[in-house]
C-alpha atoms as a PDB file:
ATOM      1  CA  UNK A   1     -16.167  -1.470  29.800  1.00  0.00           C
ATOM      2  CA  UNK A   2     -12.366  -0.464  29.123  1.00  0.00           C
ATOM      3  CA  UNK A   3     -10.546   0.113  26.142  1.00  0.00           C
ATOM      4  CA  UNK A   4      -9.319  -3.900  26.092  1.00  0.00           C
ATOM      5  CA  UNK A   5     -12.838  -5.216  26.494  1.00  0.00           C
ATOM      6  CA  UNK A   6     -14.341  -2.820  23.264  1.00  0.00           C
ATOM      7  CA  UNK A   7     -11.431  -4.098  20.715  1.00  0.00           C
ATOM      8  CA  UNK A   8     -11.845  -7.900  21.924  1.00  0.00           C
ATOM      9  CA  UNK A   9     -16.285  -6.948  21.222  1.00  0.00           C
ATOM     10  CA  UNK A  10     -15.616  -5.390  17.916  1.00  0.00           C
ATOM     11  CA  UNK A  11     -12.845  -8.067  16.549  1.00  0.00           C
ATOM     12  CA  UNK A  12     -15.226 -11.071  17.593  1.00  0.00           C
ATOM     13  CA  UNK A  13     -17.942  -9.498  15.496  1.00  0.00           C
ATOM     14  CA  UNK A  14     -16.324 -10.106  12.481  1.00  0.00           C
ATOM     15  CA  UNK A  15     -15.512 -13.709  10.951  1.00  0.00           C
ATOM     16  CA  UNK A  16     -11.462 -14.790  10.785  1.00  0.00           C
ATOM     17  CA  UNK A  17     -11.803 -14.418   6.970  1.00  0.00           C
ATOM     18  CA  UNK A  18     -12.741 -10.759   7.400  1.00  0.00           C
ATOM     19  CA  UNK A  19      -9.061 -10.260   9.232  1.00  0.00           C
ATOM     20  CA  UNK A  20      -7.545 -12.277   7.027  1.00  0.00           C
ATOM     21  CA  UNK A  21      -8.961 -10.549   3.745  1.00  0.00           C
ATOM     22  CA  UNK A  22      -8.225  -7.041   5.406  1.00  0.00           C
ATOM     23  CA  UNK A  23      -4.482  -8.317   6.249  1.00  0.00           C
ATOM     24  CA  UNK A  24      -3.661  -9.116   2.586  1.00  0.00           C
ATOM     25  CA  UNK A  25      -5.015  -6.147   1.139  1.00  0.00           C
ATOM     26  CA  UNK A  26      -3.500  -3.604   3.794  1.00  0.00           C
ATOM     27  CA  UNK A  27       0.382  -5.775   2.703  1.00  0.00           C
ATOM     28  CA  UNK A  28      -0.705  -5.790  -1.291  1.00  0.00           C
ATOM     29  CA  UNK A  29      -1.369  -1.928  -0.880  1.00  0.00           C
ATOM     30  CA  UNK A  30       2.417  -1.495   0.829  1.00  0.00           C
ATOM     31  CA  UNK A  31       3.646  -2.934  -1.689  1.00  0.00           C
ATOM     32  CA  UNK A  32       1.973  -1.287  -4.660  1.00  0.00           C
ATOM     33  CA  UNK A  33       2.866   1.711  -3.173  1.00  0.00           C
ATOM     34  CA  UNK A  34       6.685   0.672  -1.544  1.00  0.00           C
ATOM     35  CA  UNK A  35       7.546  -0.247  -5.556  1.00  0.00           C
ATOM     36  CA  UNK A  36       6.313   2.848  -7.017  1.00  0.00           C
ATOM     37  CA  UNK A  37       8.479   4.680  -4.981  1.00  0.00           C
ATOM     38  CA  UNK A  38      11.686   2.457  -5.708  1.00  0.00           C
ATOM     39  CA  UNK A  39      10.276   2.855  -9.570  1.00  0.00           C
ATOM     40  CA  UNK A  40      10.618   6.976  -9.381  1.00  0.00           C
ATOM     41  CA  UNK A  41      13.763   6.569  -7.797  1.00  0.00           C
ATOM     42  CA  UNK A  42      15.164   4.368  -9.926  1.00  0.00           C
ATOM     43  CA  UNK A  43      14.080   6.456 -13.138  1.00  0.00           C
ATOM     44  CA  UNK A  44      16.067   9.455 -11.745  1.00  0.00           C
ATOM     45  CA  UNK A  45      19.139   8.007 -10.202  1.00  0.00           C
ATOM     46  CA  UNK A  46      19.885   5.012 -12.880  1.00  0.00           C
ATOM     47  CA  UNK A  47      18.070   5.727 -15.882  1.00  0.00           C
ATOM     48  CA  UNK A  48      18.437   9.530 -15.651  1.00  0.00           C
ATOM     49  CA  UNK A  49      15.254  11.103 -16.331  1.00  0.00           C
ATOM     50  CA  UNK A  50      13.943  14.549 -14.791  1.00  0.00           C
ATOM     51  CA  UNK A  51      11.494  14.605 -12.074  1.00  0.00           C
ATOM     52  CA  UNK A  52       8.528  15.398 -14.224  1.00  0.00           C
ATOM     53  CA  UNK A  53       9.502  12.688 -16.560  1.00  0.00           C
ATOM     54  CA  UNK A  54       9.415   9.968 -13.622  1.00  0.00           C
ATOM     55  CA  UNK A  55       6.241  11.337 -11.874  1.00  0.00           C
ATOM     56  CA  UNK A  56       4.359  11.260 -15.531  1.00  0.00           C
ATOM     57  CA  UNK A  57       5.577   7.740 -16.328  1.00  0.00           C
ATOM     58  CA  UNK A  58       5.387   6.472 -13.038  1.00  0.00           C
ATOM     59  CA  UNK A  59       1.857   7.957 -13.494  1.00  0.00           C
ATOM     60  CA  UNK A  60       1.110   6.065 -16.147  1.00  0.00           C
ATOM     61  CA  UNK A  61       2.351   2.765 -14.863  1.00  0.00           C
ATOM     62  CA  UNK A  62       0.140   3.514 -11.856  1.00  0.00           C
ATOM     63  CA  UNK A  63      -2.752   3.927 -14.245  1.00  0.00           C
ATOM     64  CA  UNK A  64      -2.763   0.603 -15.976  1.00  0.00           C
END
């Protein structure tokens, strides 16, 4: 059995709605993460604030 015929066995054995589930919450996750990045970088090129002061409030965004 190659490589072709394994992936083709192990992605029948799970239901569409298993992909589908898994595809949303792999995007949703990029961009969670994507807009905390822009957020830190935004908070110390526009609004001015150090490093430390972005990572803690970007930390507490991230916490809520």
């Amino acid at each position: 059995m190659n490589l072709s015929e394994k992936f083709k066995q192990f992605k029948s054995g799970f239901h569409p709605t298993f992909w589908v589930a898994n595809v949303m919450e792999l995007f949703e996750r990029l961009a969670y993460y994507g807009q905390q990045i822009v957020f830190m970088i935004y908070m110390r090129n526009d609004l001015g604030f150090s490093e430390a002061e972005a990572g803690q409030l970007s930390g507490l965004f991230g916490g809520l």
